[in-house]
N, C-alpha and C. Protein backbone atom coordinates (compact mmCIF):
# COMPACT_ATOMS: atom_id res chain seq x y z
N UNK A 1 -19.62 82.41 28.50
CA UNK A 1 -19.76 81.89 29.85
C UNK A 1 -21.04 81.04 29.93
N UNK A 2 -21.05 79.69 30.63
CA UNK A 2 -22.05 78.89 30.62
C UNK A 2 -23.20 79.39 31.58
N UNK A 3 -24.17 78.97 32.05
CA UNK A 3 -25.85 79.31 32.84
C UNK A 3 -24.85 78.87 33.91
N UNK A 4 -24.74 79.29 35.07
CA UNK A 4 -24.28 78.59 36.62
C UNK A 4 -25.56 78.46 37.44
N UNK A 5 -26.59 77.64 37.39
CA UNK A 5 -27.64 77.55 38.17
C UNK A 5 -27.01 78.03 40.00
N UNK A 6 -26.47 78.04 40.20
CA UNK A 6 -26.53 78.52 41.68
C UNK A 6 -26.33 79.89 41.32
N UNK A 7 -26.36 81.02 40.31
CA UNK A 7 -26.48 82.07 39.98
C UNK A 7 -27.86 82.66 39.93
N UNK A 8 -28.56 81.93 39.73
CA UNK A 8 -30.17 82.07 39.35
C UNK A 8 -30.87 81.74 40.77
N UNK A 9 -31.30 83.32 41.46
CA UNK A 9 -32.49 82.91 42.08
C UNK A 9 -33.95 83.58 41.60
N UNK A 10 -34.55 82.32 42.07
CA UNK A 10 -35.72 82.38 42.27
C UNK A 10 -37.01 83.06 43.34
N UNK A 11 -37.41 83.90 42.78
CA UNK A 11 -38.07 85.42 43.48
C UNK A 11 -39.50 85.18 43.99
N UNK A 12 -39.92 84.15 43.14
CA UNK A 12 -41.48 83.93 43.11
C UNK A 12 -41.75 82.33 42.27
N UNK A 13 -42.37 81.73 42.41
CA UNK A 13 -42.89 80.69 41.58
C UNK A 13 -44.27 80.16 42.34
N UNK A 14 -45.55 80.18 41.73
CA UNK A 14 -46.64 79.50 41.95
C UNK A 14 -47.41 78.71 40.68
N UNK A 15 -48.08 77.69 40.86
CA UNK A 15 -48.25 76.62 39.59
C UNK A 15 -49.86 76.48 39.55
N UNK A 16 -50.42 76.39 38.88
CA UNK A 16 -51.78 76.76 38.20
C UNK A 16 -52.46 75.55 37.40
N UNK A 17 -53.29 74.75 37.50
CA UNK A 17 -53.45 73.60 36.76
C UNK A 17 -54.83 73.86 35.98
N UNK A 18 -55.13 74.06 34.90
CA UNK A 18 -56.12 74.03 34.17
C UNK A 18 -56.26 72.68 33.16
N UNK A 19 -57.35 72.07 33.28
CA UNK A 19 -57.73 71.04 32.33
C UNK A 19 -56.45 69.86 32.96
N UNK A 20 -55.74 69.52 31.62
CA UNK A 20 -55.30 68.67 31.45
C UNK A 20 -53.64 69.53 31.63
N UNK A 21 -53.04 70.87 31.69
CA UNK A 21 -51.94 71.64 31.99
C UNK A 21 -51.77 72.17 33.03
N UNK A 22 -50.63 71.89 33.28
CA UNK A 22 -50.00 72.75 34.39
C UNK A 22 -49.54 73.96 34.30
N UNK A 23 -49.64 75.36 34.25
CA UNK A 23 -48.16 75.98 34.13
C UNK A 23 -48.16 76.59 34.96
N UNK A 24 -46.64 77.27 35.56
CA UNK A 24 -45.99 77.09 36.24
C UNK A 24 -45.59 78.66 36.14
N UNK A 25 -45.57 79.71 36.91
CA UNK A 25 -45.20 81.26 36.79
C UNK A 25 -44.16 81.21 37.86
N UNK A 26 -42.91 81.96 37.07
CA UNK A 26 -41.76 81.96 38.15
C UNK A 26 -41.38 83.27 38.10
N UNK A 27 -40.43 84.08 38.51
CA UNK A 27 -39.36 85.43 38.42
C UNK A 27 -37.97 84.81 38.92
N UNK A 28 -37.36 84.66 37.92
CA UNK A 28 -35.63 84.40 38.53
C UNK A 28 -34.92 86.04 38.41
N UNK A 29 -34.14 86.06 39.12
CA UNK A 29 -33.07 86.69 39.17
C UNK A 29 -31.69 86.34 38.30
N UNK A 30 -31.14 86.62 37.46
CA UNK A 30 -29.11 85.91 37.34
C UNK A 30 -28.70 87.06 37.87
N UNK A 31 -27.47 86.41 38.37
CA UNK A 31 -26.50 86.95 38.72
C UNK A 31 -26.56 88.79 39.00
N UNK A 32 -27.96 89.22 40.24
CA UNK A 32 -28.85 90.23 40.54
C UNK A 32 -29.14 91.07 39.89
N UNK A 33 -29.47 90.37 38.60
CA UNK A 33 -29.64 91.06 37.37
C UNK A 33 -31.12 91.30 37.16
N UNK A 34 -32.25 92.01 36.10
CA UNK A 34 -33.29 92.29 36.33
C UNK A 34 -33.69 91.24 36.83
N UNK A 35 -34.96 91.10 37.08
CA UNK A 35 -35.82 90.11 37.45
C UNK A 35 -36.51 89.75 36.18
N UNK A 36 -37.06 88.25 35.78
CA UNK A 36 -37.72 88.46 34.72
C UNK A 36 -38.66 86.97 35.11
N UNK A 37 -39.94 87.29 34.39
CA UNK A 37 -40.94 86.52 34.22
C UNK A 37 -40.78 84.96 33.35
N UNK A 38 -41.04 83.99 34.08
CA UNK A 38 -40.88 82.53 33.18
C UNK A 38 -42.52 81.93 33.13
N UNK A 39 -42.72 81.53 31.79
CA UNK A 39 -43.96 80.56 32.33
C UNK A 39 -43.38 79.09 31.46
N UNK A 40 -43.72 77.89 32.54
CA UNK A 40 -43.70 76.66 32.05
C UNK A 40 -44.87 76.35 31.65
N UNK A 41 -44.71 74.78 31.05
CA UNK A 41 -46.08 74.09 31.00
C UNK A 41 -45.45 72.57 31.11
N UNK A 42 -46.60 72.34 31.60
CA UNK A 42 -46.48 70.74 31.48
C UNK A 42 -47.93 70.09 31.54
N UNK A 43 -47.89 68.58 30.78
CA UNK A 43 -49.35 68.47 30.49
C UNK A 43 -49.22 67.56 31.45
N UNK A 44 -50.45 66.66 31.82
CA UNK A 44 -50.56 65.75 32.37
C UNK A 44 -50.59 64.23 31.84
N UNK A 45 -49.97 63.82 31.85
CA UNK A 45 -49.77 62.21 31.08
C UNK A 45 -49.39 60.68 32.05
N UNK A 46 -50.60 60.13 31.98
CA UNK A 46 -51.29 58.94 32.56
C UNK A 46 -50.34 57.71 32.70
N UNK A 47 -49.41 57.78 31.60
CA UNK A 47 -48.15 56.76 31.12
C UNK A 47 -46.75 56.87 32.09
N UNK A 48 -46.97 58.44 32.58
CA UNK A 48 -45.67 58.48 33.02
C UNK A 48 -45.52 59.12 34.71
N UNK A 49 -44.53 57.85 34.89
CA UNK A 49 -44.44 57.68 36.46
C UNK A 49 -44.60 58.72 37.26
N UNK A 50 -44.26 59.71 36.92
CA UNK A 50 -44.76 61.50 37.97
C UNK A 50 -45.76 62.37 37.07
N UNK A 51 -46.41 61.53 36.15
CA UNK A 51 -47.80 62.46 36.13
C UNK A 51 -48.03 63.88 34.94
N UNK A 52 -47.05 64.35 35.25
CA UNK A 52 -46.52 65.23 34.46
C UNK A 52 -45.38 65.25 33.31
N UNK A 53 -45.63 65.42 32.59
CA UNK A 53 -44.19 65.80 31.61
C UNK A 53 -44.42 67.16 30.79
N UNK A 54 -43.00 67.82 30.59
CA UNK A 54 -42.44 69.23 29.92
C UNK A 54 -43.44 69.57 28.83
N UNK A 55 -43.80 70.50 28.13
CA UNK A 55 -43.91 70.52 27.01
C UNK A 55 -44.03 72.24 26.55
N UNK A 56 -43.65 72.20 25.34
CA UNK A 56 -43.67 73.23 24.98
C UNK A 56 -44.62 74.57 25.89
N UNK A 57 -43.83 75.71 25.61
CA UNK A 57 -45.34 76.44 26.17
C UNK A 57 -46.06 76.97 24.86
N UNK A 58 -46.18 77.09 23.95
CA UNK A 58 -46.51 77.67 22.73
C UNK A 58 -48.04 78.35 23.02
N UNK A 59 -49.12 78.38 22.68
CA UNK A 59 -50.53 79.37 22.61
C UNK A 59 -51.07 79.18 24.12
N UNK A 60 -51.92 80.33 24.75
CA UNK A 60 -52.68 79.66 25.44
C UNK A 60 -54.02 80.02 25.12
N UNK A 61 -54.81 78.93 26.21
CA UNK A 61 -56.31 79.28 25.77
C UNK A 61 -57.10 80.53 26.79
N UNK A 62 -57.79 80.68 26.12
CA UNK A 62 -58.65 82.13 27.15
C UNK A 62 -59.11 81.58 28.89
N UNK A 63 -59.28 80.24 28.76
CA UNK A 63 -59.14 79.83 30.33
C UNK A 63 -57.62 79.85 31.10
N UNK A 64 -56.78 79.45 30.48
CA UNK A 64 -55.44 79.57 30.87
C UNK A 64 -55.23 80.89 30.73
N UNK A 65 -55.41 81.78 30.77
CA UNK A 65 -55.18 83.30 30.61
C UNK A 65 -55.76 84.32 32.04
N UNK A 66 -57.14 83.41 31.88
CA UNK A 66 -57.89 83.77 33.10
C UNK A 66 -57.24 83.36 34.25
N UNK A 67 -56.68 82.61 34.15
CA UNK A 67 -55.86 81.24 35.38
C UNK A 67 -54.83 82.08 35.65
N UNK A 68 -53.85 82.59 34.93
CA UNK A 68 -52.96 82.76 35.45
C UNK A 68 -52.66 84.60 35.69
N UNK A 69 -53.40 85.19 34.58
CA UNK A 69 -53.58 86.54 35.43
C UNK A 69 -53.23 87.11 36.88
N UNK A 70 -54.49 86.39 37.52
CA UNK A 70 -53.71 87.10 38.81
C UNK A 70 -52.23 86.36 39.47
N UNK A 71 -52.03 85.48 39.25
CA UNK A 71 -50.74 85.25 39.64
C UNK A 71 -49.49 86.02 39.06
N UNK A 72 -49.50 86.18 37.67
CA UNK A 72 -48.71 87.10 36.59
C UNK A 72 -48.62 88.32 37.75
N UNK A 73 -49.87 88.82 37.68
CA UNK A 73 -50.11 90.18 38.79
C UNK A 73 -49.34 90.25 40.11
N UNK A 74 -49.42 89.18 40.78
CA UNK A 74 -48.74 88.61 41.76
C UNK A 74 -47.16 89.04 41.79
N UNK A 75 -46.69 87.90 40.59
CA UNK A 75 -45.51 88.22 40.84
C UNK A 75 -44.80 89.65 40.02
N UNK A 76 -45.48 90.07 39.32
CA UNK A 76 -45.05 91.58 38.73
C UNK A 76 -44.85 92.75 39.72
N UNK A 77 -45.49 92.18 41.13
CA UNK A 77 -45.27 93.02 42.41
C UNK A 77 -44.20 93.58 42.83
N UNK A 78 -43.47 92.36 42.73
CA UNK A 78 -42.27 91.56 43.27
C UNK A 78 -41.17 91.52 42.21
N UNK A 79 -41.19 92.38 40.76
CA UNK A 79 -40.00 92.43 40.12
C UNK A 79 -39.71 93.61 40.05
């Protein structure tokens, strides 16, 4: 069975900008199934028309950790 985005809600999402990254802490729901934790990233890039583009989330740094803590906390309330 394919992802049905109108299956997936969204519980929580607040976005966090450190340095030159964005990321992005969400909790979706599927289909009222657990709740579970997402983090995006996106960097900031000067070239492109909205500022932002995707990118991997791979390591973070000990400031981005600090950053997003209490939000993590936040939404762990709420799953």
């Amino acid at each position: 069975m394919a992802f049905d985005k109108s299956l997936d809600v969204e519980k929580f999402k607040q976005t966090v900008v450190v340095g030159n990254s964005k990321l992005t802490i969400s909790v979706h729901s599927y289909k009222g199934g657990t709740p579970k934790l997402q983090i995006g990233r996106s960097n900031k890039d000067e070239t492109s028309q909205y500022g932002w583009t995707f990118a991997k989330q791979g390591r973070l740094t000990g400031a981005e950790i600090d950053a997003i803590l209490p939000v993590i906390n936040q939404a762990r309330k709420i799953m």
